[in-house]
PDB file of N, CA and C in Angstrom:
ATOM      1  N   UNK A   1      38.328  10.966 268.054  1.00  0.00           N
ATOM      2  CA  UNK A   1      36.876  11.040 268.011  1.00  0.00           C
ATOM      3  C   UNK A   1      36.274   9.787 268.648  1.00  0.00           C
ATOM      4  N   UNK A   2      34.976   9.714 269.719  1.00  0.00           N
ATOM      5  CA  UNK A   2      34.399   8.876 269.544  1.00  0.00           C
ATOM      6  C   UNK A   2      33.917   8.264 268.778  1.00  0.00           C
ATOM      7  N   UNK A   3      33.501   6.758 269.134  1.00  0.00           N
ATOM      8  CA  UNK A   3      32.590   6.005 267.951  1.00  0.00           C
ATOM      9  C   UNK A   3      31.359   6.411 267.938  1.00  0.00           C
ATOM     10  N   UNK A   4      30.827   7.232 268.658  1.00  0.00           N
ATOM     11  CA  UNK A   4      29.550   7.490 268.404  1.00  0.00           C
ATOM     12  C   UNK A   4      29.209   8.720 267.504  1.00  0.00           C
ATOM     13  N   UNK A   5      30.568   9.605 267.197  1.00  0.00           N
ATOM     14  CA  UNK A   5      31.071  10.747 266.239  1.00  0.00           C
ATOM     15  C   UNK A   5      31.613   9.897 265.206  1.00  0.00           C
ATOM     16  N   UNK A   6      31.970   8.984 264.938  1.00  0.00           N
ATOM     17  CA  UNK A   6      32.526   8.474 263.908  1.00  0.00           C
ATOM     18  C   UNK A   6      30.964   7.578 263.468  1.00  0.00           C
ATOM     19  N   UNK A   7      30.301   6.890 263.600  1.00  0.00           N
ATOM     20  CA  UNK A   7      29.089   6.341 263.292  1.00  0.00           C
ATOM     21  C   UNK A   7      27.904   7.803 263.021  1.00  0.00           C
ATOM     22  N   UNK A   8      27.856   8.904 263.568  1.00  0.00           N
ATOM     23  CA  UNK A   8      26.941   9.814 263.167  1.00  0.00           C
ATOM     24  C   UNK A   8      27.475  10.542 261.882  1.00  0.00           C
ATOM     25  N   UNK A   9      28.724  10.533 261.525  1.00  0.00           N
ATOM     26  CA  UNK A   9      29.513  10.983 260.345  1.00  0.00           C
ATOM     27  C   UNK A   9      29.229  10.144 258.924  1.00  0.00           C
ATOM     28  N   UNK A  10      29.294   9.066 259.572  1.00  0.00           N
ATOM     29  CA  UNK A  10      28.847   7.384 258.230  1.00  0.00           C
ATOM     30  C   UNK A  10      27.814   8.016 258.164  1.00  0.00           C
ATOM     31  N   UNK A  11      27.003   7.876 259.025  1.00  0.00           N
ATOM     32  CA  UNK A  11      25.550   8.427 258.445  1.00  0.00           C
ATOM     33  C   UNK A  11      24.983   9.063 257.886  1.00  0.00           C
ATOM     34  N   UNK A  12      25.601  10.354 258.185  1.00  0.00           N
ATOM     35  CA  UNK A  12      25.318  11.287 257.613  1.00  0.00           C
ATOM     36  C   UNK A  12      25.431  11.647 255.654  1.00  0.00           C
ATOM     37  N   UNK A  13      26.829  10.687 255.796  1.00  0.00           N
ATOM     38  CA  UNK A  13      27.594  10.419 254.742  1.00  0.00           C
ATOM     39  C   UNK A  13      26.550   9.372 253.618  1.00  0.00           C
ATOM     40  N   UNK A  14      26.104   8.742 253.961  1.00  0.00           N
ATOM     41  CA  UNK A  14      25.183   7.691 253.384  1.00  0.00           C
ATOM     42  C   UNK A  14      23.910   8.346 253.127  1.00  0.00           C
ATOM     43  N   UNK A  15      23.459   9.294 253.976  1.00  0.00           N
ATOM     44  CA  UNK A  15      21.878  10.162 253.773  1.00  0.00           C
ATOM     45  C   UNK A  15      22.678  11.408 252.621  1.00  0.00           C
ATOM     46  N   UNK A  16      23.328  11.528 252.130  1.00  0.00           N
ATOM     47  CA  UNK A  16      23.675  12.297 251.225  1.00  0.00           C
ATOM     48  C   UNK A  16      24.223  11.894 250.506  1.00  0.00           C
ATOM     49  N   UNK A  17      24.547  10.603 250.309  1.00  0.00           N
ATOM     50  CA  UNK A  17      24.896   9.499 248.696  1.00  0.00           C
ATOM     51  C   UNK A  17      23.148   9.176 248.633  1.00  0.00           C
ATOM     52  N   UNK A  18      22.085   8.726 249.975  1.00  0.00           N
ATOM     53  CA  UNK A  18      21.047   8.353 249.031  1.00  0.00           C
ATOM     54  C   UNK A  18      19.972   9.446 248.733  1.00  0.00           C
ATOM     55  N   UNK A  19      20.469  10.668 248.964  1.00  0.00           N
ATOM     56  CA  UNK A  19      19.711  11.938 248.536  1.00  0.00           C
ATOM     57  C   UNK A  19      20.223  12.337 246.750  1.00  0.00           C
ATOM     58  N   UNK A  20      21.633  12.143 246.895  1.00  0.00           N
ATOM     59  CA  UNK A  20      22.056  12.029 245.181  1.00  0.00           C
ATOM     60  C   UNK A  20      21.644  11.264 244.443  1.00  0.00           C
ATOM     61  N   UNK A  21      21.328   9.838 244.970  1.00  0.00           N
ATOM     62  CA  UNK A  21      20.730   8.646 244.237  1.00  0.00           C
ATOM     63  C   UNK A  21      19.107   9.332 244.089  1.00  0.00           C
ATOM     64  N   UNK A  22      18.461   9.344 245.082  1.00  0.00           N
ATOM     65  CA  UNK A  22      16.891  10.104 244.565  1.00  0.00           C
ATOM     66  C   UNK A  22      17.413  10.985 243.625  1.00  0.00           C
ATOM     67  N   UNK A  23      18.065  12.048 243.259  1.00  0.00           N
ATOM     68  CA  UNK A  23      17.770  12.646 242.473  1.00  0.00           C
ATOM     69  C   UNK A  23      18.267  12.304 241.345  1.00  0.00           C
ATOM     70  N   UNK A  24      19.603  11.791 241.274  1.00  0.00           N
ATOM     71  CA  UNK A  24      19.497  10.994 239.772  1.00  0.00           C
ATOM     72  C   UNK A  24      18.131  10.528 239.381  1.00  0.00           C
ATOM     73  N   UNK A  25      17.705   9.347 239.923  1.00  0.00           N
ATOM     74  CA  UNK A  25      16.949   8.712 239.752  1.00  0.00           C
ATOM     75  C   UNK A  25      15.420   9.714 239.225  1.00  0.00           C
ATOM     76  N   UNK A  26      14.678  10.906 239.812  1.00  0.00           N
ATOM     77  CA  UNK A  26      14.013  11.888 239.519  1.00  0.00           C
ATOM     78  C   UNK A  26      14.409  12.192 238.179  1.00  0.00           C
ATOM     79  N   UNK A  27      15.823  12.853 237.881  1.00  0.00           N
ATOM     80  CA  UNK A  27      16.244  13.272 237.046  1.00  0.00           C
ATOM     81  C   UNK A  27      15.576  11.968 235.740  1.00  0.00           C
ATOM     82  N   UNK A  28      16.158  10.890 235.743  1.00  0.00           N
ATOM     83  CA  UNK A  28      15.898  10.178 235.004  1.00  0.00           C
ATOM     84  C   UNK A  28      14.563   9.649 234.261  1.00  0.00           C
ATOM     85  N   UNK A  29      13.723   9.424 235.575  1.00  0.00           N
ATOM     86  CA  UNK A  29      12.203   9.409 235.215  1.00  0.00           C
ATOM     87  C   UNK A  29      11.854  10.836 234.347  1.00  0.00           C
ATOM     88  N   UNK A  30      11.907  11.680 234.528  1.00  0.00           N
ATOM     89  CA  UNK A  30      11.534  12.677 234.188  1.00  0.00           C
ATOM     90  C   UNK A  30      12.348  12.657 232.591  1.00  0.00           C
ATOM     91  N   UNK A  31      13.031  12.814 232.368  1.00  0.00           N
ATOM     92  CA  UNK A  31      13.759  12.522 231.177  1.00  0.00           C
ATOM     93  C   UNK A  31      12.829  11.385 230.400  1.00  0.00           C
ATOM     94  N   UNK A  32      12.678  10.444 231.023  1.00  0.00           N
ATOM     95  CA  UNK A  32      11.783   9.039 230.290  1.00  0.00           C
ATOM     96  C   UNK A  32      10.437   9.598 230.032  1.00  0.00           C
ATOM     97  N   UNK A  33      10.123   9.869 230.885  1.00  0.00           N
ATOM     98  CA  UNK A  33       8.670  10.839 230.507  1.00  0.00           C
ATOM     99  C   UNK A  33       8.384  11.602 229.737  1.00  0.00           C
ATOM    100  N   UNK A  34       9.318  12.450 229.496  1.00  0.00           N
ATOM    101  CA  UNK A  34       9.779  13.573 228.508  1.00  0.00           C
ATOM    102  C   UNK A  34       9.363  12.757 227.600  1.00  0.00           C
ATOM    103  N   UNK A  35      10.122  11.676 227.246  1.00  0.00           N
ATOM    104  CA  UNK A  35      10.367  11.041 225.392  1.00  0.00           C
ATOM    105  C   UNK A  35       9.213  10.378 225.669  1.00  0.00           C
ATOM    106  N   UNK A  36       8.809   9.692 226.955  1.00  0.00           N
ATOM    107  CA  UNK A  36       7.069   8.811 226.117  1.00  0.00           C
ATOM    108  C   UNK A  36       5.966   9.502 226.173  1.00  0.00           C
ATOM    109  N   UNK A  37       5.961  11.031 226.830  1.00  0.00           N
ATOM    110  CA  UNK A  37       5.134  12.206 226.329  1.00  0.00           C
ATOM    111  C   UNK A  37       4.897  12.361 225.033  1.00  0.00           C
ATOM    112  N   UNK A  38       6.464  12.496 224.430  1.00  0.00           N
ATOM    113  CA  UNK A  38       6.563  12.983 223.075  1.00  0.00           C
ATOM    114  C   UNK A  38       6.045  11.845 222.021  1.00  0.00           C
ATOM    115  N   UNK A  39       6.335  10.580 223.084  1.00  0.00           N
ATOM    116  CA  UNK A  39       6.149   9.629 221.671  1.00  0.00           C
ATOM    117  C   UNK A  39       4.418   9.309 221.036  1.00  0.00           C
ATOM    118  N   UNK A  40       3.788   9.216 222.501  1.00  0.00           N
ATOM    119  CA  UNK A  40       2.587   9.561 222.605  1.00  0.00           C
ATOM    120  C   UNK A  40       1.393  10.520 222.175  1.00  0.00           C
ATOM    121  N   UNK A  41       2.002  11.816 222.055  1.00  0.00           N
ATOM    122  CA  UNK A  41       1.784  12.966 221.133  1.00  0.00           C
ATOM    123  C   UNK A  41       1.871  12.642 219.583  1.00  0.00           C
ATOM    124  N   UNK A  42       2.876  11.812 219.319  1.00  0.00           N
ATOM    125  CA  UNK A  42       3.110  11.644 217.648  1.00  0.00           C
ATOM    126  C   UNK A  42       1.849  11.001 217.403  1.00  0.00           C
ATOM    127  N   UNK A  43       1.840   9.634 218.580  1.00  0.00           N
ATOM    128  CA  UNK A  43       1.171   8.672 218.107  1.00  0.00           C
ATOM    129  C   UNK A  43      -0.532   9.372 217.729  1.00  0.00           C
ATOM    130  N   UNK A  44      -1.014   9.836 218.801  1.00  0.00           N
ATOM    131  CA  UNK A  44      -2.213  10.606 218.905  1.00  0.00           C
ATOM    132  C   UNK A  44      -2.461  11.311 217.475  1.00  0.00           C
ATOM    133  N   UNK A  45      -1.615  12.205 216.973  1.00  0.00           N
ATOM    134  CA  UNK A  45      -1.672  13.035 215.996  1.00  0.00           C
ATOM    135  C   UNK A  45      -1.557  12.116 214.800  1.00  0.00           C
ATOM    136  N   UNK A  46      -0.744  10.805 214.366  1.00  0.00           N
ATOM    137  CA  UNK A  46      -1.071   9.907 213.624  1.00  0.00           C
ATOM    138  C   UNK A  46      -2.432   9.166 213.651  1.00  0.00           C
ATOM    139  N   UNK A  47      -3.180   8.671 214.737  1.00  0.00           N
ATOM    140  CA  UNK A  47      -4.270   8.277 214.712  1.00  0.00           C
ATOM    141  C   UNK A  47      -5.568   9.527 214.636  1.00  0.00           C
ATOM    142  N   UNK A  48      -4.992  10.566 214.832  1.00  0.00           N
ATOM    143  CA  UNK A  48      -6.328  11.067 214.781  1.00  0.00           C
ATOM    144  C   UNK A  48      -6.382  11.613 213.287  1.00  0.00           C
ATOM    145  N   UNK A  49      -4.584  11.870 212.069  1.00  0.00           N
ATOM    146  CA  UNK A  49      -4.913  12.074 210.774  1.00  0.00           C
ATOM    147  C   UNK A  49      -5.589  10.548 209.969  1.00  0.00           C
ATOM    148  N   UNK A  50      -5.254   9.948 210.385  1.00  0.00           N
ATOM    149  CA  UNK A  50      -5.899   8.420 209.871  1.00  0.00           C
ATOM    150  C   UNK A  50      -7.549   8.559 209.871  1.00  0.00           C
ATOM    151  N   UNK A  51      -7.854   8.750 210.954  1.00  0.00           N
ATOM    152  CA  UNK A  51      -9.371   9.181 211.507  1.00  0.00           C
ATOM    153  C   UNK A  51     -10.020  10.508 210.768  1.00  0.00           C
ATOM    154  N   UNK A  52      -9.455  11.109 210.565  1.00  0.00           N
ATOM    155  CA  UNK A  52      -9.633  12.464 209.396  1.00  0.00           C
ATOM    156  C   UNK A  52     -10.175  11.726 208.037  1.00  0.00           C
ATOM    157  N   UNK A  53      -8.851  11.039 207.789  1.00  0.00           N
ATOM    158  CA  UNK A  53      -8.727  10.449 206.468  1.00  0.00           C
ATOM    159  C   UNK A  53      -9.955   9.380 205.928  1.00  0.00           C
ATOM    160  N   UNK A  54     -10.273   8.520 206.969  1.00  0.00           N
ATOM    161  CA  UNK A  54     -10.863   7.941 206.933  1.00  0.00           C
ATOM    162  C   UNK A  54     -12.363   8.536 207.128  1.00  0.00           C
ATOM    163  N   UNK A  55     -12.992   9.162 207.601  1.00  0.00           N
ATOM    164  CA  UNK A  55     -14.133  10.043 208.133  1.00  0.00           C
ATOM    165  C   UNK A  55     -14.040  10.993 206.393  1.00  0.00           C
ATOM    166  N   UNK A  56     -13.217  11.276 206.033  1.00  0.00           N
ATOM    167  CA  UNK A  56     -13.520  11.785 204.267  1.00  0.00           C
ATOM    168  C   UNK A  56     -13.677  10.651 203.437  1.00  0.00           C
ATOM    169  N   UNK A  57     -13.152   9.514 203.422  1.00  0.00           N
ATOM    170  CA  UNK A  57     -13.383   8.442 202.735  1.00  0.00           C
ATOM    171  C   UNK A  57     -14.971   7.994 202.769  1.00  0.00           C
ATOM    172  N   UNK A  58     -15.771   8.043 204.198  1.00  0.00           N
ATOM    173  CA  UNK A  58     -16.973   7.449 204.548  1.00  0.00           C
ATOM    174  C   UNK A  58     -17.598   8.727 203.542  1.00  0.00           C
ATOM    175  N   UNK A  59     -17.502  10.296 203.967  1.00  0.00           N
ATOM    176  CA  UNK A  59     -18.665  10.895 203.605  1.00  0.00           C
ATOM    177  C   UNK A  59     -18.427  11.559 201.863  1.00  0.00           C
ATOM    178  N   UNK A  60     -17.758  10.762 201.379  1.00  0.00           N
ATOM    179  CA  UNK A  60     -16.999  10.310 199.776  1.00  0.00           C
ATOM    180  C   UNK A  60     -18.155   9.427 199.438  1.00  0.00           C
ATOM    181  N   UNK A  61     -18.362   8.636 199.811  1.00  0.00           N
ATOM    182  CA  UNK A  61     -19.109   7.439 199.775  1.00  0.00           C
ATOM    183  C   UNK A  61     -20.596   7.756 200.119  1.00  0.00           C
ATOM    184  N   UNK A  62     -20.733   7.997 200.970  1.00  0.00           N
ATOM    185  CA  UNK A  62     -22.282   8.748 201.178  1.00  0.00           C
ATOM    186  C   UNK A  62     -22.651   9.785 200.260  1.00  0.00           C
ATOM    187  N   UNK A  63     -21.860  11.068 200.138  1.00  0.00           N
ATOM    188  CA  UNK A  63     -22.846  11.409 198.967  1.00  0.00           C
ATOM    189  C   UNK A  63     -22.619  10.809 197.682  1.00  0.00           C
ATOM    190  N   UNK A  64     -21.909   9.792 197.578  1.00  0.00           N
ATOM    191  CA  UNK A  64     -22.052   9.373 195.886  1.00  0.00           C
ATOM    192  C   UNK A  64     -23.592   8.389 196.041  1.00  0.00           C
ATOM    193  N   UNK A  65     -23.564   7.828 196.733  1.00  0.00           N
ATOM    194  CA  UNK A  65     -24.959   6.965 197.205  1.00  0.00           C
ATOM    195  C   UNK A  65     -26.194   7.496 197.340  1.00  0.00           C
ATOM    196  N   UNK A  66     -25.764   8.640 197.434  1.00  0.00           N
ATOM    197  CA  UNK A  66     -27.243   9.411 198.120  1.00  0.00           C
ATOM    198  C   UNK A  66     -28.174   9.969 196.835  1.00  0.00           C
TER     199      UNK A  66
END
């Protein structure tokens, strides 16, 4: 083979190790996202029962005042 067949072969070879690397890498973000979606969701749904909780505490207080 020429070197100019043996250098278009490397290449080729390397654009398809860094096409596997993008997609690991996709794969991975997406996975991370997944869990700080989820973690984010908890958090939301904890602050907004706090905010419930608290919003009955205030109008607890208002009509005893009133």
């Amino acid at each position: 083979m020429s070197r100019h067949t043996e250098n278009k072969e490397e290449i080729l070879k390397i654009y398809g190790s860094i096409d596997l690397i993008n997609q690991r890498i996709d794969n991975i973000e997406d996975n991370h996202l997944k869990h700080l979606q989820k973690s984010i969701d908890r958090i939301q749904w904890i602050i907004t029962a706090i905010g419930l909780g608290v919003l009955g505490q205030v109008l607890v207080l208002v009509t005893k005042h009133l």
